[in-house]
Protein backbone atom coordinates (compact mmCIF):
# COMPACT_ATOMS: atom_id res chain seq x y z
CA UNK A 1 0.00 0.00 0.00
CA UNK A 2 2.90 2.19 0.61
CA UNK A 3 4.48 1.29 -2.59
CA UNK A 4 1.09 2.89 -4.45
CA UNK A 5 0.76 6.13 -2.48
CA UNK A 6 4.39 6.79 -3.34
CA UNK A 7 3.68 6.21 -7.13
CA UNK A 8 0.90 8.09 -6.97
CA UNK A 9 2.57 10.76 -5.51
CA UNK A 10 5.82 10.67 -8.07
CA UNK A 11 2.89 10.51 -11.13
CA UNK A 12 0.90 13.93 -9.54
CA UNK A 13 4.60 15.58 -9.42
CA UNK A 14 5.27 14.88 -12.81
CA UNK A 15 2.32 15.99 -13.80
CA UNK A 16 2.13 18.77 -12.04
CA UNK A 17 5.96 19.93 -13.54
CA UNK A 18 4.53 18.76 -16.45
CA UNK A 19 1.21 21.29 -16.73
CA UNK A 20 3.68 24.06 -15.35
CA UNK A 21 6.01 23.90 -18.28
CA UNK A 22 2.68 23.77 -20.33
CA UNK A 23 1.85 27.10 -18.98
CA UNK A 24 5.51 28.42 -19.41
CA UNK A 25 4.87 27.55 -22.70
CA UNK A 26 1.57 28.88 -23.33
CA UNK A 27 2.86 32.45 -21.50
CA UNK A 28 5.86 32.87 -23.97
CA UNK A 29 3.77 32.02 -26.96
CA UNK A 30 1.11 34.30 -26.01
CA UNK A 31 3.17 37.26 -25.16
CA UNK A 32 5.39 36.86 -28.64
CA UNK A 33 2.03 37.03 -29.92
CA UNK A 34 0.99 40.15 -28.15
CA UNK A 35 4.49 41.64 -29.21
CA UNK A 36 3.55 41.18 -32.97
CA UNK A 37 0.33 42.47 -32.35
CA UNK A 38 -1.75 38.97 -33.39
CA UNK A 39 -5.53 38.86 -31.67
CA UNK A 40 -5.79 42.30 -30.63
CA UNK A 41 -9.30 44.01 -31.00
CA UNK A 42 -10.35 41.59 -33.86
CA UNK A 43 -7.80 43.01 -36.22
CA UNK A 44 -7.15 46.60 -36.31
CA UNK A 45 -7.86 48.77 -39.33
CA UNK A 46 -7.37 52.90 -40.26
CA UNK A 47 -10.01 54.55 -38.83
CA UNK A 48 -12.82 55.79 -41.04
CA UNK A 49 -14.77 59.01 -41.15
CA UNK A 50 -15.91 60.61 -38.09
CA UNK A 51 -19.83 60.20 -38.37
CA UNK A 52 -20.73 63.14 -37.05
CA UNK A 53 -19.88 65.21 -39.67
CA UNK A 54 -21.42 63.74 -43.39
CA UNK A 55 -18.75 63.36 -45.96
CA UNK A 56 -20.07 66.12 -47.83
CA UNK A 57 -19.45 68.86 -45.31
CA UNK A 58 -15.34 67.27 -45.21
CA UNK A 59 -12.70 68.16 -47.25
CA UNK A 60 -10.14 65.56 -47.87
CA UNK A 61 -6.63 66.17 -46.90
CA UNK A 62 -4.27 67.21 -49.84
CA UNK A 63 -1.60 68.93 -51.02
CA UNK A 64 -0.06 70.12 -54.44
CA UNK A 65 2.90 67.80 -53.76
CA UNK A 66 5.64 70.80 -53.29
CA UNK A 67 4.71 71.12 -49.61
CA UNK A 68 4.37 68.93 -46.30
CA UNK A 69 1.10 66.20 -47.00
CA UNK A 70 -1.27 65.66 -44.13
CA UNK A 71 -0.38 62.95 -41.44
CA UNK A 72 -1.31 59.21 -42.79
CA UNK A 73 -4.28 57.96 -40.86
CA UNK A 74 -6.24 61.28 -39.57
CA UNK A 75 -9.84 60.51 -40.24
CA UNK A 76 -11.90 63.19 -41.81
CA UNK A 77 -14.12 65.83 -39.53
CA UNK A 78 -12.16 65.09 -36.54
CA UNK A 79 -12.69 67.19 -33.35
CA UNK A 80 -10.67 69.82 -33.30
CA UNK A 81 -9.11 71.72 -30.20
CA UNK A 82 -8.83 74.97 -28.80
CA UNK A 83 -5.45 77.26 -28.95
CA UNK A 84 -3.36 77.74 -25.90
CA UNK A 85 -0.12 78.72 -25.89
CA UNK A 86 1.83 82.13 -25.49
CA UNK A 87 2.18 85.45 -27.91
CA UNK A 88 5.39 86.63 -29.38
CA UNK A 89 5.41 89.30 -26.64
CA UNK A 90 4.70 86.67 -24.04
CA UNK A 91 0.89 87.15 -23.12
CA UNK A 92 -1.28 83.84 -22.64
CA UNK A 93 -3.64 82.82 -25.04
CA UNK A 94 -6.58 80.69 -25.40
CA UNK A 95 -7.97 81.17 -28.73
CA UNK A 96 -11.55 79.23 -29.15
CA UNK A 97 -12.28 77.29 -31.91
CA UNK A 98 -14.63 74.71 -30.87
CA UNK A 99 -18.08 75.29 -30.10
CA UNK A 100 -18.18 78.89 -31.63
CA UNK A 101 -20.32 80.82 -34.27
CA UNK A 102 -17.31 81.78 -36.30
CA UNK A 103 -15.40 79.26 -38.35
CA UNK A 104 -11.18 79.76 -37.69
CA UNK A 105 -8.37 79.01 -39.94
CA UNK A 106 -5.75 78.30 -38.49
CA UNK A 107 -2.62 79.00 -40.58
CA UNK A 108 0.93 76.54 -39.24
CA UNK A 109 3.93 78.57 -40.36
CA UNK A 110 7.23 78.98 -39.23
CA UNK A 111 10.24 81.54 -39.60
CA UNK A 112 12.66 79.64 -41.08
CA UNK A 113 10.65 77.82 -44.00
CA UNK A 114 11.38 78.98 -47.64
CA UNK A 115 7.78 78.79 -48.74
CA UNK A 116 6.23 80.13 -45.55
CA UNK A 117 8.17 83.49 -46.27
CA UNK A 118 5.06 84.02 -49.15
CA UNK A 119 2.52 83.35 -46.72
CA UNK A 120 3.49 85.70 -43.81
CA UNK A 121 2.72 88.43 -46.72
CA UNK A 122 -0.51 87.40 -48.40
CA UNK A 123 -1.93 86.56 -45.36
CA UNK A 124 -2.36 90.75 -44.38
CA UNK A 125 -5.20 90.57 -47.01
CA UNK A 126 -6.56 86.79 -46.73
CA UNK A 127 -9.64 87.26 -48.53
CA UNK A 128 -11.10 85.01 -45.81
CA UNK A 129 -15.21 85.37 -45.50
CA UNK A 130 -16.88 88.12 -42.80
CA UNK A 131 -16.80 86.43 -39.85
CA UNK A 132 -13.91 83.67 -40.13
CA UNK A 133 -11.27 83.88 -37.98
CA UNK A 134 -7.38 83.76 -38.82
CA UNK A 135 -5.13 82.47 -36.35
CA UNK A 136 -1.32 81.82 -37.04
CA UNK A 137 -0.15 79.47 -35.07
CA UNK A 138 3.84 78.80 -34.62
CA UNK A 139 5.67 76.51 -32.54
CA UNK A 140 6.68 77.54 -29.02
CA UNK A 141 9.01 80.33 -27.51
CA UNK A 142 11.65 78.01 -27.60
CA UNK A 143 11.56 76.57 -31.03
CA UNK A 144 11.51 80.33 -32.75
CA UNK A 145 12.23 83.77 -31.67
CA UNK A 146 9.26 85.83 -30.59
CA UNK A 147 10.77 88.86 -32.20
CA UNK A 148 11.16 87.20 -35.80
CA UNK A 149 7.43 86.07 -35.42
CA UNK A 150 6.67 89.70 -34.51
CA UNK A 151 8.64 91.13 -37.41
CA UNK A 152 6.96 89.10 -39.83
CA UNK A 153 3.30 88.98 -38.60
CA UNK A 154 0.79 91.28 -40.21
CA UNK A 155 0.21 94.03 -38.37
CA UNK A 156 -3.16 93.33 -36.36
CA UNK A 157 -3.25 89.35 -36.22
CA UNK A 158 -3.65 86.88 -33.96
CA UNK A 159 -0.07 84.98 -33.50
CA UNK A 160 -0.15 82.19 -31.06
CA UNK A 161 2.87 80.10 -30.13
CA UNK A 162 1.83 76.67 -29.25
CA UNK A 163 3.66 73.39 -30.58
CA UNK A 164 0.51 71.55 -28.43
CA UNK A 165 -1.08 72.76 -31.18
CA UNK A 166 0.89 71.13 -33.79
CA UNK A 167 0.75 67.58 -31.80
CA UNK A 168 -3.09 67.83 -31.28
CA UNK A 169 -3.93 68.53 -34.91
CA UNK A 170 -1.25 66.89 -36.09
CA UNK A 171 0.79 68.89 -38.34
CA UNK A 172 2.87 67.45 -40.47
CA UNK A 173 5.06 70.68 -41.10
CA UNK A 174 4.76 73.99 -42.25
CA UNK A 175 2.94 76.00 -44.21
CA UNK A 176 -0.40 73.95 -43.12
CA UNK A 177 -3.65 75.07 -43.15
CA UNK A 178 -6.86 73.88 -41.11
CA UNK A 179 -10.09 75.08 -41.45
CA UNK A 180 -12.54 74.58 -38.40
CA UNK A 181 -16.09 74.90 -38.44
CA UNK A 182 -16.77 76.21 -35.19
CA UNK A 183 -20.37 75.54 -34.29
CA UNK A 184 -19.51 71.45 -34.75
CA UNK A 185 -16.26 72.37 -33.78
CA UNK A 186 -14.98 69.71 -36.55
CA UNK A 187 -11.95 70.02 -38.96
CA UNK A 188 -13.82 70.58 -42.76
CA UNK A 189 -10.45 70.93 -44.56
CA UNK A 190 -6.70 70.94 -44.34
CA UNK A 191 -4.12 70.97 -46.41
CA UNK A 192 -1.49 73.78 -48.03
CA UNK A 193 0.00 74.44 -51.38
CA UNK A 194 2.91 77.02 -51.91
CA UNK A 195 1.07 79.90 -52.11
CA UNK A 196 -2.03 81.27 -50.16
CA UNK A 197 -4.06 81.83 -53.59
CA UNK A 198 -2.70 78.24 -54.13
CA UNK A 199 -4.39 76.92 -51.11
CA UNK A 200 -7.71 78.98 -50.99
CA UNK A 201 -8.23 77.42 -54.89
CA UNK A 202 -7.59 73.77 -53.44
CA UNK A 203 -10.02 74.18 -50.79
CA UNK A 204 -12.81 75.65 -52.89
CA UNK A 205 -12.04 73.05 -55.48
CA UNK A 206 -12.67 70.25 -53.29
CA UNK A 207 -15.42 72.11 -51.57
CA UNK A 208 -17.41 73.11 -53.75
CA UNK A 209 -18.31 76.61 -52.45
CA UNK A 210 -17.22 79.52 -50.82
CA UNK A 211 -16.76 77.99 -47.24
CA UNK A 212 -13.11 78.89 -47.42
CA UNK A 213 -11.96 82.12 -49.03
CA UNK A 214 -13.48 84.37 -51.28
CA UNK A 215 -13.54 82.46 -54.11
CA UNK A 216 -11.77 83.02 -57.83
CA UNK A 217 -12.93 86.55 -57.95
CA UNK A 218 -10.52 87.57 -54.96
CA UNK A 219 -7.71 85.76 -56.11
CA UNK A 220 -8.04 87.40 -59.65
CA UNK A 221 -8.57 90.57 -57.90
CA UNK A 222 -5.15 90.18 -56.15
CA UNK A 223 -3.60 88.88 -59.46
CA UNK A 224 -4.84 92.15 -61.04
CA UNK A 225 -2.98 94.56 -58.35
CA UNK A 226 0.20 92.63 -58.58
CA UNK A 227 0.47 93.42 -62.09
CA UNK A 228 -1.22 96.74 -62.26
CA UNK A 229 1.91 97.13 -59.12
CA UNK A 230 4.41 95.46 -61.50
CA UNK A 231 3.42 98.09 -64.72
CA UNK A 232 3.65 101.06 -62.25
CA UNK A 233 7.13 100.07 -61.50
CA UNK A 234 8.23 99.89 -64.90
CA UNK A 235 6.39 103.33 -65.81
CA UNK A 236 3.23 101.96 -67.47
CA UNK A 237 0.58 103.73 -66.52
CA UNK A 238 -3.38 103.29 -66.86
CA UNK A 239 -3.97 104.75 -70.00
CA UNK A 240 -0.74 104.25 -71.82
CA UNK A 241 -1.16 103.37 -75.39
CA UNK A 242 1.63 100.31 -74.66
CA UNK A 243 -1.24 98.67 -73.47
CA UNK A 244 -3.78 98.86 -76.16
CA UNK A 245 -3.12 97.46 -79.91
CA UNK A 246 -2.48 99.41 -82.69
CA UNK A 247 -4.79 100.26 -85.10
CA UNK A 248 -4.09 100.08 -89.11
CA UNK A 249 -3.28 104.03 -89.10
CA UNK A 250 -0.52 103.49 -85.72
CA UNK A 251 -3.00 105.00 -83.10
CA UNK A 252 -4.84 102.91 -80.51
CA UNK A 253 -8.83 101.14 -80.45
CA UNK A 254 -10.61 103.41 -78.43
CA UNK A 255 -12.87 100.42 -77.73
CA UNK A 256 -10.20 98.89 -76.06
CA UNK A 257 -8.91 101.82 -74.34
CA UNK A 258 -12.31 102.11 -72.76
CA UNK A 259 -12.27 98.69 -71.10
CA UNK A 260 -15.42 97.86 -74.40
């Protein structure tokens, strides 16, 4: 009888080691699984559109290819955030954008970029809609001098220094561009281009509308100073017959002279 119980007691120790080493076993294989991400949620995939926004309210993200392309994997009409961060002369800010009447555009630039140098002087006539909000945003203090970002500001904007800002939304560099409709407080388009005109054509391209901007008209508009600004340089003035064909006896078309 003595014999037995020992047996029986060897045979539940080796089984015993034998389930632990199972386990080991089990443990190791389930963590390398873990590691490489196997079983987890059912198979992850990109996440889709935000639903409460329809996709005909969003603008996709894009770019012209000459400037930074939005972040892989932001889904479209995400919530945006609110602003806060410092101003070039070192007041606090917390700039609403969320929950508002007023859409804002934010506008990502930074000192030092080739192509942002264009934007920091289109954007003191924006041709933005009544009632939209501009807000550049650069990174913080200690990423780019206060008094650069003062010198190149328009006179009269709002200029907050916030690299949170970047990270929340984020930005994959600068110039970037998001537009934030402020009663949903969702992100309706982002993107950039290498010049402002450039951008305010892709978004009301891919809008449809004249959500962002104010429209072809204003860009045209601006396109006709900058050369009526170019012909005053050179001496052309309105009115001079350089600008009107000649007619068959060498004087001008008063028809065209009078804009008919």
């Amino acid at each position: 009888m003595t014999v037995v119980v020992v047996i029986l007691a060897i045979v539940v120790v080796l089984l015993a080691v034998l389930v632990a080493g199972l386990l080991r076993s089990h443990a190791e294989i389930l963590r390398q699984l873990h590691d490489l991400g196997a079983g987890m949620g059912g198979g992850a995939t990109a996440p889709g559109p935000d639903p409460g926004v329809p996709a005909t309210e969003v603008n996709r993200p894009r770019t012209d290819g000459r400037v930074p392309a939005p972040a892989s994997g932001v889904p479209d009409g995400r919530r945006a955030v609110d602003i806060v961060g410092t101003g070039p002369r070192g007041e606090s800010l917390a700039i609403r954008t969320i929950e508002v009447e007023h859409d804002t555009v934010l506008v990502f630039l930074s000192t030092g970029c080739t192509t942002c140098s264009t934007f920091w002087s289109d954007l003191q006539d924006p041709d933005l809609p009544a009632g939209t909000r501009l807000v550049i945003v650069t990174r913080n203090p200690d990423e780019e001098l206060p008094a650069t970002v003062l010198d190149l500001a328009p006179a009269g904007s709002t200029v907050a220094m916030s690299t949170q800002a970047w990270d929340d939304l984020r930005v994959p560099g600068s110039p970037f561009v998001v537009h934030v409709h402020g009663p949903s407080g969702r992100v309706i388009g982002e993107g950039t281009a290498a010049s402002w005109d450039q951008v305010l054509e892709l978004f009301l391209r891919a809008g449809g509308d004249q959500r962002l901007g104010g429209g072809k008209a204003s860009a045209d508009a601006r396109r006709e100073r900058e050369l009526d600004r170019v012909l005053l340089e050179a001496g052309i003035a309105p009115g001079d017959p350089s600008l009107y064909p000649a007619t068959e006896d060498g004087g001008t078309d008063p028809a065209d002279r009078s804009g008919g």
